[in-house]
N, C-alpha and C. Protein backbone atom coordinates (compact mmCIF):
# COMPACT_ATOMS: atom_id res chain seq x y z
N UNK A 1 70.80 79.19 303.86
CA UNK A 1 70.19 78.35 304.86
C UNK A 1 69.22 77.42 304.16
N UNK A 2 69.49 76.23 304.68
CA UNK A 2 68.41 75.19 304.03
C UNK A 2 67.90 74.10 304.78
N UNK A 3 66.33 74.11 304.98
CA UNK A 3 66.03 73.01 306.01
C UNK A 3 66.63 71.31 305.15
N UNK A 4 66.76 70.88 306.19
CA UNK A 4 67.27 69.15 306.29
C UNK A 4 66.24 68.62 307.11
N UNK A 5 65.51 68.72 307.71
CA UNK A 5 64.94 67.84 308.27
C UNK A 5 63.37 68.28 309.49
N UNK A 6 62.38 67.64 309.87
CA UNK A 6 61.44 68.27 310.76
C UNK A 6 61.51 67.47 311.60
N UNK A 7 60.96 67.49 313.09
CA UNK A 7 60.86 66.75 313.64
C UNK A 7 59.73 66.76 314.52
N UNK A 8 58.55 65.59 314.14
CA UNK A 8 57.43 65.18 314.50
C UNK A 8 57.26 65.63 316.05
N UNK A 9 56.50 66.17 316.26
CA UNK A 9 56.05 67.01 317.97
C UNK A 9 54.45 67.43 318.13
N UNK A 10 53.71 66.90 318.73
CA UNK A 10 52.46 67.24 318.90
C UNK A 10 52.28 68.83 319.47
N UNK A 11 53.11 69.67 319.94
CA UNK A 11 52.69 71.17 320.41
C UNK A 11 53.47 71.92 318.96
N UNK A 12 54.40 71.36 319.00
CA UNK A 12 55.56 72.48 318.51
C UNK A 12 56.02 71.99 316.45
N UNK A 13 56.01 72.37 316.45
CA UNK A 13 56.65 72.90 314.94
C UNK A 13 57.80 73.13 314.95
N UNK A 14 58.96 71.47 314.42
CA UNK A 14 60.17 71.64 315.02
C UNK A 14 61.17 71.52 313.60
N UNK A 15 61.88 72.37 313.15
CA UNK A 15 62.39 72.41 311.78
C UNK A 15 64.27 71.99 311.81
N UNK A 16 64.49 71.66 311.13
CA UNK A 16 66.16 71.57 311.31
C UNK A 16 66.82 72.25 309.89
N UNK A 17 67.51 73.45 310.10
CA UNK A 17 68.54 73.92 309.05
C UNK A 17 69.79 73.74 309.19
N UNK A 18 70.32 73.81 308.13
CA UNK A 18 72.02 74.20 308.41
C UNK A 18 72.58 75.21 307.37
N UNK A 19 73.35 75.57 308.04
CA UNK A 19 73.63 76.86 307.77
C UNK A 19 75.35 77.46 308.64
N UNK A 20 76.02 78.13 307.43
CA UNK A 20 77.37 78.42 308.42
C UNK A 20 78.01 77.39 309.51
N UNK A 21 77.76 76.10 309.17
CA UNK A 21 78.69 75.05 309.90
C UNK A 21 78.02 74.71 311.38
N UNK A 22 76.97 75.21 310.94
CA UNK A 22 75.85 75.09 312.09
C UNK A 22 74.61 74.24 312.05
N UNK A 23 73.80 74.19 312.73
CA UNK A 23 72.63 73.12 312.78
C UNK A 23 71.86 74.73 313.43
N UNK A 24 70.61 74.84 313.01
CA UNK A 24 69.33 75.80 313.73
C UNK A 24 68.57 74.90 313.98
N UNK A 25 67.79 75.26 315.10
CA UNK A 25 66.66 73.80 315.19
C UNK A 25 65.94 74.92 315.96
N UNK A 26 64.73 74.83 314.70
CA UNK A 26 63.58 76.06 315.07
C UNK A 26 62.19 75.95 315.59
N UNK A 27 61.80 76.21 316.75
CA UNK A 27 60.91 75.54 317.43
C UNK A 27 59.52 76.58 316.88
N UNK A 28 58.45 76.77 317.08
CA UNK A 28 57.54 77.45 316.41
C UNK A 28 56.26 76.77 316.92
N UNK A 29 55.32 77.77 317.95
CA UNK A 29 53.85 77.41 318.29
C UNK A 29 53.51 78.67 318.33
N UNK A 30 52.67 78.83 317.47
CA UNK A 30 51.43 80.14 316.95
C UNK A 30 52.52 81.13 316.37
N UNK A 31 52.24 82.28 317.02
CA UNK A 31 53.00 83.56 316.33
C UNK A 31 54.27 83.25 316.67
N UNK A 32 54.88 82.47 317.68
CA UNK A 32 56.34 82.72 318.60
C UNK A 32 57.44 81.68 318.08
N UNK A 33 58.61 82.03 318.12
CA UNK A 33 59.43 81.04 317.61
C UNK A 33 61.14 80.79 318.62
N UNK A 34 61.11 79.84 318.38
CA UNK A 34 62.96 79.89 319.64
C UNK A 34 63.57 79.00 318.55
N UNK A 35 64.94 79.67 318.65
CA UNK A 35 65.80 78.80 318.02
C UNK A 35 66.95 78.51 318.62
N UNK A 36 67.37 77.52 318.46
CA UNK A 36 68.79 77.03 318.60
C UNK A 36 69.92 77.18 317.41
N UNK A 37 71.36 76.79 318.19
CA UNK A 37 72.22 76.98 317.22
C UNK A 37 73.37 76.26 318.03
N UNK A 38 73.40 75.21 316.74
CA UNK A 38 74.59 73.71 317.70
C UNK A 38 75.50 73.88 316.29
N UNK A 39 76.88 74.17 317.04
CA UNK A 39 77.58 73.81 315.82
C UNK A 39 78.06 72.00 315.59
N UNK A 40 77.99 71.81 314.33
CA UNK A 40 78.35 70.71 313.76
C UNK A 40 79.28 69.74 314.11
N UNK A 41 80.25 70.03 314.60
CA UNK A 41 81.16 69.49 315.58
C UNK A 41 80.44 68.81 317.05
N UNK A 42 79.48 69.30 317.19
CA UNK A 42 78.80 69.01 318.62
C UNK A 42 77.55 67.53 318.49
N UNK A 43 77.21 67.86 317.04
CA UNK A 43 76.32 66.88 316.93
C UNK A 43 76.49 65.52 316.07
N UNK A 44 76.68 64.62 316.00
CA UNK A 44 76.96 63.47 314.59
C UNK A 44 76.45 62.78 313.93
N UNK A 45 74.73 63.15 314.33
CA UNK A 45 73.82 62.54 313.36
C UNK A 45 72.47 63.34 313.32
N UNK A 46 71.56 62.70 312.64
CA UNK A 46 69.96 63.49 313.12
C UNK A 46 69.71 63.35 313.93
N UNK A 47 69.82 61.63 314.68
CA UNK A 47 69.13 61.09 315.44
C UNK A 47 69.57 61.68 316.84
N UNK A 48 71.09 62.32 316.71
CA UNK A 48 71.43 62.77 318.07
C UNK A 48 70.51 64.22 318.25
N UNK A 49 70.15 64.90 317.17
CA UNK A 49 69.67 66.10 316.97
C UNK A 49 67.89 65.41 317.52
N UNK A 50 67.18 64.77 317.06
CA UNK A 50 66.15 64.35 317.64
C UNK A 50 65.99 63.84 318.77
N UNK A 51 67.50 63.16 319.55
CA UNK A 51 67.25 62.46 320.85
C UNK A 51 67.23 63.96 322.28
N UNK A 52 68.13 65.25 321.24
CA UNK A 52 67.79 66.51 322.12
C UNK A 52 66.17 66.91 322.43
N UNK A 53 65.78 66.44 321.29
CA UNK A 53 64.25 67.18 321.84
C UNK A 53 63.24 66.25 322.48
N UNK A 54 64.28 65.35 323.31
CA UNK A 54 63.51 64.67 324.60
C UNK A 54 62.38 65.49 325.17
N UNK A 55 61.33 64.28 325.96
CA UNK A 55 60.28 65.11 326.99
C UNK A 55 60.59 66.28 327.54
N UNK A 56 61.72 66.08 328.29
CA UNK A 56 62.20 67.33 329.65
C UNK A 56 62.39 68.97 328.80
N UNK A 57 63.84 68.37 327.94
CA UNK A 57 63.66 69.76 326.66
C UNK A 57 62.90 70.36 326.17
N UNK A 58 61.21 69.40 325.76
CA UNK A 58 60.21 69.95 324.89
C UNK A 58 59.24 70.87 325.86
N UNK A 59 59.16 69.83 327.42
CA UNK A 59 58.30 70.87 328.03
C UNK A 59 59.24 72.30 328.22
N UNK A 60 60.41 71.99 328.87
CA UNK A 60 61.32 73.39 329.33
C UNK A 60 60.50 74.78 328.17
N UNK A 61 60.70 74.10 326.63
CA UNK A 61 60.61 75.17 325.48
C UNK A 61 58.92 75.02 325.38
N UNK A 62 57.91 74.22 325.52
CA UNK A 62 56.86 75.20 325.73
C UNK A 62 56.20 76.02 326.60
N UNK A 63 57.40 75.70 328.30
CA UNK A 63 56.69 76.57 329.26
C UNK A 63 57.61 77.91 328.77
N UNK A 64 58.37 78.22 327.98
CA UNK A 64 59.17 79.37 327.45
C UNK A 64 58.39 79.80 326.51
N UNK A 65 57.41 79.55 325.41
CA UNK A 65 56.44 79.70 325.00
C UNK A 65 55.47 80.13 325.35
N UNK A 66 54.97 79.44 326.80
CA UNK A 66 54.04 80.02 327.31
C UNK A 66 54.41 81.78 327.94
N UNK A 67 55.90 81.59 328.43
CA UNK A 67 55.67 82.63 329.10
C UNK A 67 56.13 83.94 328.11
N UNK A 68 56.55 83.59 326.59
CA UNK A 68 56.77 84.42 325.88
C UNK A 68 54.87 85.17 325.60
N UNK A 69 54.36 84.03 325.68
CA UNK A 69 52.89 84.52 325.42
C UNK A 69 51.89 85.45 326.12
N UNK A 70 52.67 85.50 327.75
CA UNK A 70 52.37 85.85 328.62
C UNK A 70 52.51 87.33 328.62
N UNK A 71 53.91 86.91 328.62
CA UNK A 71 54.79 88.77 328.51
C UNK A 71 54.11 89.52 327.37
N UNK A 72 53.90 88.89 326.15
CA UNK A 72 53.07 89.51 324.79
C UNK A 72 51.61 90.17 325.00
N UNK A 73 50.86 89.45 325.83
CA UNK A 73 49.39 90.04 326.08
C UNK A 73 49.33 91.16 327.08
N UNK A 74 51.05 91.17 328.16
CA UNK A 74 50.69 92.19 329.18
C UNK A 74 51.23 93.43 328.39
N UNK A 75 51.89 92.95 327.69
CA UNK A 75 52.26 94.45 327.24
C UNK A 75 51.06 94.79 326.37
N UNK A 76 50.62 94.08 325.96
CA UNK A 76 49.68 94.61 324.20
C UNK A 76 48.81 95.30 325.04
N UNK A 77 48.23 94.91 326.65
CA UNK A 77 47.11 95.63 327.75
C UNK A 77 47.91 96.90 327.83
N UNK A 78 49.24 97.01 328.40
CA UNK A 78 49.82 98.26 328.47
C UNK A 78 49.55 99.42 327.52
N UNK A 79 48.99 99.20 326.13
CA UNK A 79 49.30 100.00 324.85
C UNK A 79 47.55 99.89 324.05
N UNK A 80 46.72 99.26 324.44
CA UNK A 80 45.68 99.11 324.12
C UNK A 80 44.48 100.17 325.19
């Protein structure tokens, strides 16, 4: 696996690998991370790979963030 590319985002930490005929596009704010996985056939440039992480996409994946963050603190209360 080897990154190719980042892509500039004021919340998120957005990385691009490829790997196995695939594209990963790894999203990352604080401890939490989501990834994707587009195979190569699907995509035909960077720029199509950057025009995915439109507004609508970026909020969708940090309110998924948020609520990964959410679920993380109720449990850590459960065990603390």
């Amino acid at each position: 696996m080897r990154i190719i590319a980042t892509i500039p985002h004021p919340k998120v930490k957005i990385s691009v690998f490829q790997m196995n005929n695939k594209y990963l596009l790894k999203m990352e704010a604080g401890p939490y991370e989501q990834t994707y996985k587009i195979y190569e056939d699907e995509i035909q440039s960077m720029e199509q790979l950057q025009a995915l992480c439109n507004e609508d996409f970026m909020n969708t994946v940090i309110k998924r963030f948020e609520a990964m963050h959410s679920d993380f603190e109720s449990s850590l209360k459960q065990i603390v």
